[in-house]
N, C-alpha and C. Protein backbone atom coordinates (compact mmCIF):
# COMPACT_ATOMS: atom_id res chain seq x y z
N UNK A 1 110.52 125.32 108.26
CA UNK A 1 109.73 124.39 107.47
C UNK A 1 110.49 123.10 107.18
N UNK A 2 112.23 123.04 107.25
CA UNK A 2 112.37 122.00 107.16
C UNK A 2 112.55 121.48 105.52
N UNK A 3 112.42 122.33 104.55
CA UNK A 3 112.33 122.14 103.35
C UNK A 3 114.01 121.99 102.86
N UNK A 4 115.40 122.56 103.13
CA UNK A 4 116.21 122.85 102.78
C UNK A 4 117.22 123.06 103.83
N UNK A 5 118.40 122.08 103.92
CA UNK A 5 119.20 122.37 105.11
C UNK A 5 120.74 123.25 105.24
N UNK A 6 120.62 123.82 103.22
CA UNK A 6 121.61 124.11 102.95
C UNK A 6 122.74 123.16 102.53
N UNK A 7 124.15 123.62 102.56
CA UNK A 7 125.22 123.18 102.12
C UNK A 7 126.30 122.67 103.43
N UNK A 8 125.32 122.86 104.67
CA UNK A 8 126.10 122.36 105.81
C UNK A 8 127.38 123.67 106.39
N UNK A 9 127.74 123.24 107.48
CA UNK A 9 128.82 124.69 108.27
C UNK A 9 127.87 126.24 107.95
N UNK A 10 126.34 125.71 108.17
CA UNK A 10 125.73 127.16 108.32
C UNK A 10 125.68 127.82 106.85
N UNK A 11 125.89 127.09 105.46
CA UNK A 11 126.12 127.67 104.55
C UNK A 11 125.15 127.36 103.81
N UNK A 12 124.01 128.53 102.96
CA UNK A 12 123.16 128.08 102.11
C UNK A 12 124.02 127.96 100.76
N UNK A 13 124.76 128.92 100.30
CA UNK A 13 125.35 128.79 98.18
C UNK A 13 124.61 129.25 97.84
N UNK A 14 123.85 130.30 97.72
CA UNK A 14 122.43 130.69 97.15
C UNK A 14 122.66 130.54 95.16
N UNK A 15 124.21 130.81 94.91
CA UNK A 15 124.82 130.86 93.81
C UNK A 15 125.37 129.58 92.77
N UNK A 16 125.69 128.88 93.61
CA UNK A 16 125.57 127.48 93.32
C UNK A 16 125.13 126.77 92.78
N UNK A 17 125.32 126.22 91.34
CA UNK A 17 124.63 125.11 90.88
C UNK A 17 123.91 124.28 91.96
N UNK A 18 122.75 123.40 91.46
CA UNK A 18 122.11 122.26 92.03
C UNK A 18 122.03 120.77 91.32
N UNK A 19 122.42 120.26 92.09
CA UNK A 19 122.66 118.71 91.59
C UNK A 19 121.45 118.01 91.24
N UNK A 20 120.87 116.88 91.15
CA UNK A 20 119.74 116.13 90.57
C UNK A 20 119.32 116.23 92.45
N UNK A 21 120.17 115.33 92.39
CA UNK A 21 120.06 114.47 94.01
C UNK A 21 119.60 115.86 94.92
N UNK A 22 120.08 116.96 94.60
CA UNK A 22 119.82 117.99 95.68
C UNK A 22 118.30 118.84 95.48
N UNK A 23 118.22 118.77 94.33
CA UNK A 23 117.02 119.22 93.35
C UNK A 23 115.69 118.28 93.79
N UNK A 24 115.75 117.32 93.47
CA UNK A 24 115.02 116.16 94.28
C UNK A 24 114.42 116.03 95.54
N UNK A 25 115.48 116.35 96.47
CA UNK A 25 115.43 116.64 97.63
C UNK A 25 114.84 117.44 97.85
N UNK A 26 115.33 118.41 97.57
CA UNK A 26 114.27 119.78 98.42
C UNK A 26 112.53 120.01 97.32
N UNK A 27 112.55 119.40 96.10
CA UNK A 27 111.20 119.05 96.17
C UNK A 27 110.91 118.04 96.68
N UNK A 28 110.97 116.90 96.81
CA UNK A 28 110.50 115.92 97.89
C UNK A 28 109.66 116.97 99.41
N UNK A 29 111.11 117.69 99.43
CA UNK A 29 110.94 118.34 100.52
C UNK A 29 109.31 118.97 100.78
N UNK A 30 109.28 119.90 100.01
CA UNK A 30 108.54 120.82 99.85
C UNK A 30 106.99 120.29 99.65
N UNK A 31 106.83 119.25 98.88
CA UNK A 31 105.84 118.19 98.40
C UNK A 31 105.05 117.36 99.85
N UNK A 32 106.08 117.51 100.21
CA UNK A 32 105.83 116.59 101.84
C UNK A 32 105.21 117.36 102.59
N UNK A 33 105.76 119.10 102.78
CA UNK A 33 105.47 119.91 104.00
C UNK A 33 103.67 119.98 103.65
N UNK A 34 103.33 120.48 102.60
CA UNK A 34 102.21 120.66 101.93
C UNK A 34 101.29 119.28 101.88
N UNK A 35 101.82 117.74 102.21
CA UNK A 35 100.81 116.60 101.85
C UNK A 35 100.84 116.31 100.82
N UNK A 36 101.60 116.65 99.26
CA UNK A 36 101.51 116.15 98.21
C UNK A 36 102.06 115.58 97.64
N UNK A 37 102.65 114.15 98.61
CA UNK A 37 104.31 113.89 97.52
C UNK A 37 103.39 112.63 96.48
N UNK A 38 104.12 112.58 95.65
CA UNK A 38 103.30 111.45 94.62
C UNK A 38 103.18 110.40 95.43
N UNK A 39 101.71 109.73 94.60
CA UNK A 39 101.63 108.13 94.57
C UNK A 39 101.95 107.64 93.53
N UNK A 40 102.06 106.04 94.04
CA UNK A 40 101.69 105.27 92.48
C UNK A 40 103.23 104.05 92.72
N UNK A 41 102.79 103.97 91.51
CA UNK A 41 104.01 102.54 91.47
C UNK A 41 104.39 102.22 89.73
N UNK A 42 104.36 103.37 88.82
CA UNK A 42 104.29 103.29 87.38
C UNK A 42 105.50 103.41 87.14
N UNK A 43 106.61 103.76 87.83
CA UNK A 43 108.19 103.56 87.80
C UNK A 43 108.94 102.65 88.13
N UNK A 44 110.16 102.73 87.97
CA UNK A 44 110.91 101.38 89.03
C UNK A 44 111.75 101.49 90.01
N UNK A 45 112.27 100.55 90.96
CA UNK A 45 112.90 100.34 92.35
C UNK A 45 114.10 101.37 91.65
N UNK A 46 114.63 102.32 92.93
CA UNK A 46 115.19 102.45 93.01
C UNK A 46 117.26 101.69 92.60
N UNK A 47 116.47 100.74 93.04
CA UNK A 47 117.79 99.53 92.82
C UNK A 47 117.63 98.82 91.26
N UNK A 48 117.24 99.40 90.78
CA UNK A 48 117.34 98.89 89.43
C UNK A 48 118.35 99.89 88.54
N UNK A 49 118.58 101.16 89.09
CA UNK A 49 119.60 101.70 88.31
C UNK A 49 120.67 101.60 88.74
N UNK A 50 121.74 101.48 87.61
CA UNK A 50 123.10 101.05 87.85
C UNK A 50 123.89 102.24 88.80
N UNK A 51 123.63 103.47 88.68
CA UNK A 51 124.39 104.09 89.54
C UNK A 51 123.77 104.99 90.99
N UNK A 52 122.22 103.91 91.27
CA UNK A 52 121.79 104.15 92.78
C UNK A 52 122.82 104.09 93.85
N UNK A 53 124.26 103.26 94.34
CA UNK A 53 125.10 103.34 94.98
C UNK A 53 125.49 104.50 94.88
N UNK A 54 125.84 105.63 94.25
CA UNK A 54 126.22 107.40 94.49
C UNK A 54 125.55 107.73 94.60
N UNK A 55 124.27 107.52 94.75
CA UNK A 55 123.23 108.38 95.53
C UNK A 55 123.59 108.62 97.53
N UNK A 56 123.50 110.40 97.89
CA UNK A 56 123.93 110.41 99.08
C UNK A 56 123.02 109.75 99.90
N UNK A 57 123.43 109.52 101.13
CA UNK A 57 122.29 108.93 101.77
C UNK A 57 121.32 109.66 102.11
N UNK A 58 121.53 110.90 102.44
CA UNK A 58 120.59 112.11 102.76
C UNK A 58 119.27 112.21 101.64
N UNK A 59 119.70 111.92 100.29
CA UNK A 59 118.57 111.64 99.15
C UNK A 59 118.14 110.47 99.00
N UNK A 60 118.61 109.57 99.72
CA UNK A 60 118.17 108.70 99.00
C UNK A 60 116.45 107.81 98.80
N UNK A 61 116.00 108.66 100.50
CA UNK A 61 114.24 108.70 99.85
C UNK A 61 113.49 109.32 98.99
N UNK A 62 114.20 110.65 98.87
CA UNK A 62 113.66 111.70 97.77
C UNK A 62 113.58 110.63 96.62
N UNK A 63 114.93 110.25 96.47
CA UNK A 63 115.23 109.65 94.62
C UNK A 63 113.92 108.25 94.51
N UNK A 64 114.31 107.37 95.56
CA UNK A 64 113.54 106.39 95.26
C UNK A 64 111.93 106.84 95.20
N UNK A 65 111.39 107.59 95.69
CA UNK A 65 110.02 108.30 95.77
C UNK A 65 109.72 108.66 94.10
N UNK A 66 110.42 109.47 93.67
CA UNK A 66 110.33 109.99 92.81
C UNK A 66 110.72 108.87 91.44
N UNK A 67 111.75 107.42 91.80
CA UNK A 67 111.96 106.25 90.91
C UNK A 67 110.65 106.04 90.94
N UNK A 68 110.29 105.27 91.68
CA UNK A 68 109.13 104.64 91.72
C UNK A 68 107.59 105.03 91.73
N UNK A 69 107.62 106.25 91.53
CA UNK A 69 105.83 107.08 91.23
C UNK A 69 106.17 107.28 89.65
N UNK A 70 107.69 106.83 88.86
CA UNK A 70 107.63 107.50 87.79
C UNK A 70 108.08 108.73 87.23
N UNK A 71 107.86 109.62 88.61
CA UNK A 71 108.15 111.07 88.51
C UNK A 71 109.72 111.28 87.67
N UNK A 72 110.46 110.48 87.86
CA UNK A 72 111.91 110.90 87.12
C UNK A 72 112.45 109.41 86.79
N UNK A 73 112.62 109.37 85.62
CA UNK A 73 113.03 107.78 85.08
C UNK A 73 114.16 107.80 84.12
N UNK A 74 115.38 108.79 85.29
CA UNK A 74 116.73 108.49 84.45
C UNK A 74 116.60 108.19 82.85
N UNK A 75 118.12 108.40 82.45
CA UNK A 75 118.59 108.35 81.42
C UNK A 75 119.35 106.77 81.28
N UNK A 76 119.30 105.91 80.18
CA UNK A 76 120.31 104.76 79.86
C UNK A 76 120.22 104.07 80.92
N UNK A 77 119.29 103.78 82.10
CA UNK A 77 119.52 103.14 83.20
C UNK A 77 120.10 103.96 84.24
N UNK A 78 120.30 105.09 83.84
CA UNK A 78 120.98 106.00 85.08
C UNK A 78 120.63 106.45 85.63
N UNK A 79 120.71 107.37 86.94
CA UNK A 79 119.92 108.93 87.40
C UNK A 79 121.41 109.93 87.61
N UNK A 80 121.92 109.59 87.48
CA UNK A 80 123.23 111.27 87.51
C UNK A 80 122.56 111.56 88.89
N UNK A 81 122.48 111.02 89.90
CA UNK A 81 122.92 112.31 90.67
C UNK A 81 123.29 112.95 91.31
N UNK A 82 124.63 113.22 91.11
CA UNK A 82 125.65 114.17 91.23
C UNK A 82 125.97 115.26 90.03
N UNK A 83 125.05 115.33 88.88
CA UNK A 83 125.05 116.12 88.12
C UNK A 83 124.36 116.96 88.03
N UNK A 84 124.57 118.71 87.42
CA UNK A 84 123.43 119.58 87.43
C UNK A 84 122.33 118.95 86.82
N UNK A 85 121.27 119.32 87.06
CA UNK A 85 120.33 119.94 86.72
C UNK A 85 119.84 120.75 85.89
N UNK A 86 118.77 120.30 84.26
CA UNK A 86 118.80 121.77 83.55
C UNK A 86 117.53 122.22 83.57
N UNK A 87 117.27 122.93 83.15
CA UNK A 87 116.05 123.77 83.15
C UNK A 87 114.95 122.55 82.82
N UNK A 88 115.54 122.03 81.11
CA UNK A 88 114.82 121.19 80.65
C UNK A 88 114.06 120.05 81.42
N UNK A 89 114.87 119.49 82.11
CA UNK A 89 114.97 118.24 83.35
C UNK A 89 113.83 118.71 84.18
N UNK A 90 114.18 119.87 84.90
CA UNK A 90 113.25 120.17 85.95
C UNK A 90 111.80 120.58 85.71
N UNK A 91 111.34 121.03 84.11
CA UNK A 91 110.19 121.43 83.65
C UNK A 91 109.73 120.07 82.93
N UNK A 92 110.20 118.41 82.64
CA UNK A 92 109.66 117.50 82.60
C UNK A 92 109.35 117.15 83.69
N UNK A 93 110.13 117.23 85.03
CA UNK A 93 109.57 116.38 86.42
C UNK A 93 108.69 117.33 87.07
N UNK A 94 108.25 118.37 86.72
CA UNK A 94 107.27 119.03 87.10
C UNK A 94 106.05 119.01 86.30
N UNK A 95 106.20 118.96 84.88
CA UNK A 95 104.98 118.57 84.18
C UNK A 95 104.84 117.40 84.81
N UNK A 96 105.81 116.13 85.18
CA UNK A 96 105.33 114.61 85.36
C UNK A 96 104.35 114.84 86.63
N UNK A 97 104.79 115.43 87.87
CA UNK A 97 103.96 115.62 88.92
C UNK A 97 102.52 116.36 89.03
N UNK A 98 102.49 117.55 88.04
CA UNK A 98 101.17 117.74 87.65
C UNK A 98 99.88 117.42 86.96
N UNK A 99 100.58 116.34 86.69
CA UNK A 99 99.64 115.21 85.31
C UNK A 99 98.85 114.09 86.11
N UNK A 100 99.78 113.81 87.36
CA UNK A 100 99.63 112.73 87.70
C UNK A 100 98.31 113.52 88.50
């Protein structure tokens, strides 16, 4: 399906924390296989947060998709992501996508 490519050298981590950026990703992912990734334009450019440059390149359509429908609108100007992920986080960007 294409949803998840793992951790690379054949390795999923099934145990492993998940990062924003990786979290993102594989819903992007998943959103896509199915036809449902958001619309809209009620968020902002990607390039408006100060720490879009650490975003990997591998995410970096997930993130802006998800900047710009709104779906996730960082903290202080930020998006962390290279940081976990909490429960909390992931049950606002999932309420955000079901609303819409």
């Amino acid at each position: 399906m294409g949803i998840t490519g793992g951790i690379g050298n054949n390795m999923y981590a099934p145990d492993k924390e998940i990062t924003r950026q990786e979290m993102f990703t594989l819903l992007y992912n998943a959103l896509e296989v199915i036809d449902r990734l958001p619309e809209g334009t009620s968020g902002k450019p990607l390039s408006t947060f100060s720490d879009a440059d650490r975003i990997a390149s591998w995410a970096k359509d997930a993130m802006a998709l998800m900047t710009e429908t709104g779906t996730i609108s960082g903290n202080g100007g930020k998006l962390f992501p290279a940081n976990t992920i909490t429960r909390a986080e992931m049950a606002q960007v999932l309420y955000n996508l079901l609303v819409k």
